[in-house]
C-alpha atoms as a PDB file:
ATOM      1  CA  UNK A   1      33.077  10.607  33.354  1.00  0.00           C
ATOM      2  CA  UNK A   2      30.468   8.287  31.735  1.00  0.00           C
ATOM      3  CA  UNK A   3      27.025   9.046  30.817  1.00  0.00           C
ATOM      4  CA  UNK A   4      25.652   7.703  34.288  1.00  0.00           C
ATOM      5  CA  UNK A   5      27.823   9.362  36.096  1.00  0.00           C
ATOM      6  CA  UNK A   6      27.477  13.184  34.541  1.00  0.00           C
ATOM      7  CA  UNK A   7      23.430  12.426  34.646  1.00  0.00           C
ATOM      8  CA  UNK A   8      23.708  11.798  38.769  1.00  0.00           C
ATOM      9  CA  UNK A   9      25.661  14.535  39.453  1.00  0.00           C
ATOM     10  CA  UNK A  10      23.077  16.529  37.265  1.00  0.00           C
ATOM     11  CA  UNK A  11      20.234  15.388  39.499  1.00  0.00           C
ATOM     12  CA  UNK A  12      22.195  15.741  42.834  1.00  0.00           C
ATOM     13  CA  UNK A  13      22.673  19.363  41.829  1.00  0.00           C
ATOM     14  CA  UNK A  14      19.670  20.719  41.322  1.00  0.00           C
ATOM     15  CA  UNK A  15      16.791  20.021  43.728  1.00  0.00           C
ATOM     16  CA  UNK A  16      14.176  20.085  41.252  1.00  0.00           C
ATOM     17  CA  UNK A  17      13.899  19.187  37.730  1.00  0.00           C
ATOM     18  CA  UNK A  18      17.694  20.289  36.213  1.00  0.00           C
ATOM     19  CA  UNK A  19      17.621  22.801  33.560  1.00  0.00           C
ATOM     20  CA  UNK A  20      17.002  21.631  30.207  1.00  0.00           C
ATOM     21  CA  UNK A  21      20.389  23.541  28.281  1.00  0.00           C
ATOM     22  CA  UNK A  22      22.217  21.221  31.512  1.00  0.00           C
ATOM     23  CA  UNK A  23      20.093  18.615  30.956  1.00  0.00           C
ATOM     24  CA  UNK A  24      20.798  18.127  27.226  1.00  0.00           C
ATOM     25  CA  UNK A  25      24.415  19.014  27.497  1.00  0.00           C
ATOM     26  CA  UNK A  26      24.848  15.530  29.873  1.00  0.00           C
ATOM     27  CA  UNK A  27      22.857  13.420  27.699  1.00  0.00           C
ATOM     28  CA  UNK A  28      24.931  14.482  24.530  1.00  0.00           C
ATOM     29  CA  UNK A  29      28.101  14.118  26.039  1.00  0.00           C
ATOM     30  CA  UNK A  30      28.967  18.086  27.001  1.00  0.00           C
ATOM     31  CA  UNK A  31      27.861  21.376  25.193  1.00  0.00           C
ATOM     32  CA  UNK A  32      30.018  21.213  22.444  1.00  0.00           C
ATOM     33  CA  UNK A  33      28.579  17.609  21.340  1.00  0.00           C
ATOM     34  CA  UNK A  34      25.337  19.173  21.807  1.00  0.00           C
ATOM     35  CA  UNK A  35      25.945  22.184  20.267  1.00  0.00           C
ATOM     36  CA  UNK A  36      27.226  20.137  17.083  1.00  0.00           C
ATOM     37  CA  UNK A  37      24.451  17.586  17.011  1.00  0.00           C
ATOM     38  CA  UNK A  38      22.003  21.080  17.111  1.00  0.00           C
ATOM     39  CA  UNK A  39      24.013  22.964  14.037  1.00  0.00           C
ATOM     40  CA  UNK A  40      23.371  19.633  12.008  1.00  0.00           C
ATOM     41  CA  UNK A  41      19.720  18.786  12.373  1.00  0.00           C
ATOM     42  CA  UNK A  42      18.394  22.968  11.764  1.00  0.00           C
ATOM     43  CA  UNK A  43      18.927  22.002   7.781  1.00  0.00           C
ATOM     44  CA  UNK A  44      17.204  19.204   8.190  1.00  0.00           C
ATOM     45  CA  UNK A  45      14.452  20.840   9.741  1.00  0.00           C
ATOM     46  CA  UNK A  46      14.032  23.382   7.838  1.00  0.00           C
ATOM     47  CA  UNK A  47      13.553  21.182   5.052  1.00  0.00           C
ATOM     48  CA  UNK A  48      11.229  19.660   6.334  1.00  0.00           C
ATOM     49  CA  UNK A  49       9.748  22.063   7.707  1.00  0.00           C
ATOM     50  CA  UNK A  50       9.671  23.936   3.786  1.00  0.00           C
ATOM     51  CA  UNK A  51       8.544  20.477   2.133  1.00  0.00           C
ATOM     52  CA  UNK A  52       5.139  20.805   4.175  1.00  0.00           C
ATOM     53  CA  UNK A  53       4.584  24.470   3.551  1.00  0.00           C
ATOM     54  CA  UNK A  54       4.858  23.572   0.031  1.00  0.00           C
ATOM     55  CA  UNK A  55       2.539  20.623   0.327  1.00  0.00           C
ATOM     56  CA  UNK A  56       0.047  22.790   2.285  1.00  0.00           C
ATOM     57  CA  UNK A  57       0.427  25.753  -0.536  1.00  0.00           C
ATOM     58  CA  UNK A  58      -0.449  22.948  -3.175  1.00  0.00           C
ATOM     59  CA  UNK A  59      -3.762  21.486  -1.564  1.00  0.00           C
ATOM     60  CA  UNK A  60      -4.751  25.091  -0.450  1.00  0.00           C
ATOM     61  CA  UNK A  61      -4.833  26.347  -4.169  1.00  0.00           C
ATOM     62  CA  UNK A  62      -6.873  22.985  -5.381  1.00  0.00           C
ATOM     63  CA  UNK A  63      -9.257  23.585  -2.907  1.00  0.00           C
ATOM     64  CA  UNK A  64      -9.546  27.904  -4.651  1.00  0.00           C
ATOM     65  CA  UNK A  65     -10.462  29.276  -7.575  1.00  0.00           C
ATOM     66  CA  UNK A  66      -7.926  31.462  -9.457  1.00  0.00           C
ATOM     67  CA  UNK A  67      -9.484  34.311  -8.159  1.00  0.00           C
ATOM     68  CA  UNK A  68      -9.634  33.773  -4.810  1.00  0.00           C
ATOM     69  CA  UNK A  69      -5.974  32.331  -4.190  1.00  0.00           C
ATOM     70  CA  UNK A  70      -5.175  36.061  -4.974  1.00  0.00           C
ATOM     71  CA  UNK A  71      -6.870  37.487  -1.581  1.00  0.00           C
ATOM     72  CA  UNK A  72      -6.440  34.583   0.502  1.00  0.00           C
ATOM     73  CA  UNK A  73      -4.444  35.078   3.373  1.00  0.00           C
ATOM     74  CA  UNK A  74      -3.998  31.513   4.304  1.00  0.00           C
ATOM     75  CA  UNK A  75      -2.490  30.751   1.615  1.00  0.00           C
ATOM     76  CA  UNK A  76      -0.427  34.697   1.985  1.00  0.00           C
ATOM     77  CA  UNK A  77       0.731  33.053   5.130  1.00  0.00           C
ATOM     78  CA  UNK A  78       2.005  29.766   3.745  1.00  0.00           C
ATOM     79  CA  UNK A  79       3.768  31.182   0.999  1.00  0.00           C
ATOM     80  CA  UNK A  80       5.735  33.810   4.025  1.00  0.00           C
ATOM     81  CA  UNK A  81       6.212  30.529   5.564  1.00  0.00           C
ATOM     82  CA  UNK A  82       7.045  28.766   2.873  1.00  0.00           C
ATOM     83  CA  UNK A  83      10.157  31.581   2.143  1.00  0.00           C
ATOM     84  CA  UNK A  84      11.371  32.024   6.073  1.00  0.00           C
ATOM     85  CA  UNK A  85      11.866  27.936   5.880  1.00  0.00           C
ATOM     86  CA  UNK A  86      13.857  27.885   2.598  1.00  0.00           C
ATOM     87  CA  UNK A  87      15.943  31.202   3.298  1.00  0.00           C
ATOM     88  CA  UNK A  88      16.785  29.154   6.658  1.00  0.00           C
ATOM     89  CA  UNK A  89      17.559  25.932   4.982  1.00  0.00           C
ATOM     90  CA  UNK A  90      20.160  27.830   2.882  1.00  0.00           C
ATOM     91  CA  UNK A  91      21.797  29.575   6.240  1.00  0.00           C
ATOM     92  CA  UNK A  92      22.067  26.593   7.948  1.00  0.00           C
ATOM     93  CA  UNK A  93      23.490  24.968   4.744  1.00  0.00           C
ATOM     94  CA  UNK A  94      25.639  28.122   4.197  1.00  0.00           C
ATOM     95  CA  UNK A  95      26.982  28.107   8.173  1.00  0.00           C
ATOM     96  CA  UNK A  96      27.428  24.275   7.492  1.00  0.00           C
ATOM     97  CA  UNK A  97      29.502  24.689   4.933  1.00  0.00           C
ATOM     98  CA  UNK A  98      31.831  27.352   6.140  1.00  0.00           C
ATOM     99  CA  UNK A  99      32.134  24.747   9.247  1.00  0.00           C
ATOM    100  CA  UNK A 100      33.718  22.244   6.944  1.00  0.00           C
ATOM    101  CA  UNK A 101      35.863  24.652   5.484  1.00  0.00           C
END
């Protein structure tokens, strides 16, 4: 069944919007495609994600003395977000890996 096909029985199925797990699943060719295609962009994202933490950390402490980065909890909260994003680069990379294997 091609991509046409899967996408009109979709829509013939549900009477209102489909469901977007369903939805997704069609469009990428069945939930294991989709599944897949999800497992390999989270590294990516979390890089990313952990690249602009870092950016934000960097123009948050030029913009503070030395004494006040210590108290600051903006800059408390991009360094937590900062480690969550680089911990979950190195799962994904880690779950990646053992894929492969």
């Amino acid at each position: 069944m091609d991509r046409a096909a899967r996408l009109d029985n979709l829509h013939c199925t549900y009477d209102s919007p489909p469901p977007k797990p369903e939805l997704r699943a069609a469009l990428l060719g069945g939930p294991g495609r989709a599944n897949a295609i999800k497992r390999a962009a989270r590294p990516h994202l979390h890089a990313t994600l952990a690249a602009e933490a870092r950016l934000a950390i960097a123009r948050r402490r030029g913009a503070l003395s030395a004494v006040t980065c210590r108290t600051d909890a903006w800059l408390a909260r991009l360094a937590a977000t900062l480690a969550h994003h680089r911990e979950g680069a190195v799962v994904a990379l880690d779950q990646r890996n053992a894929y492969s294997q």
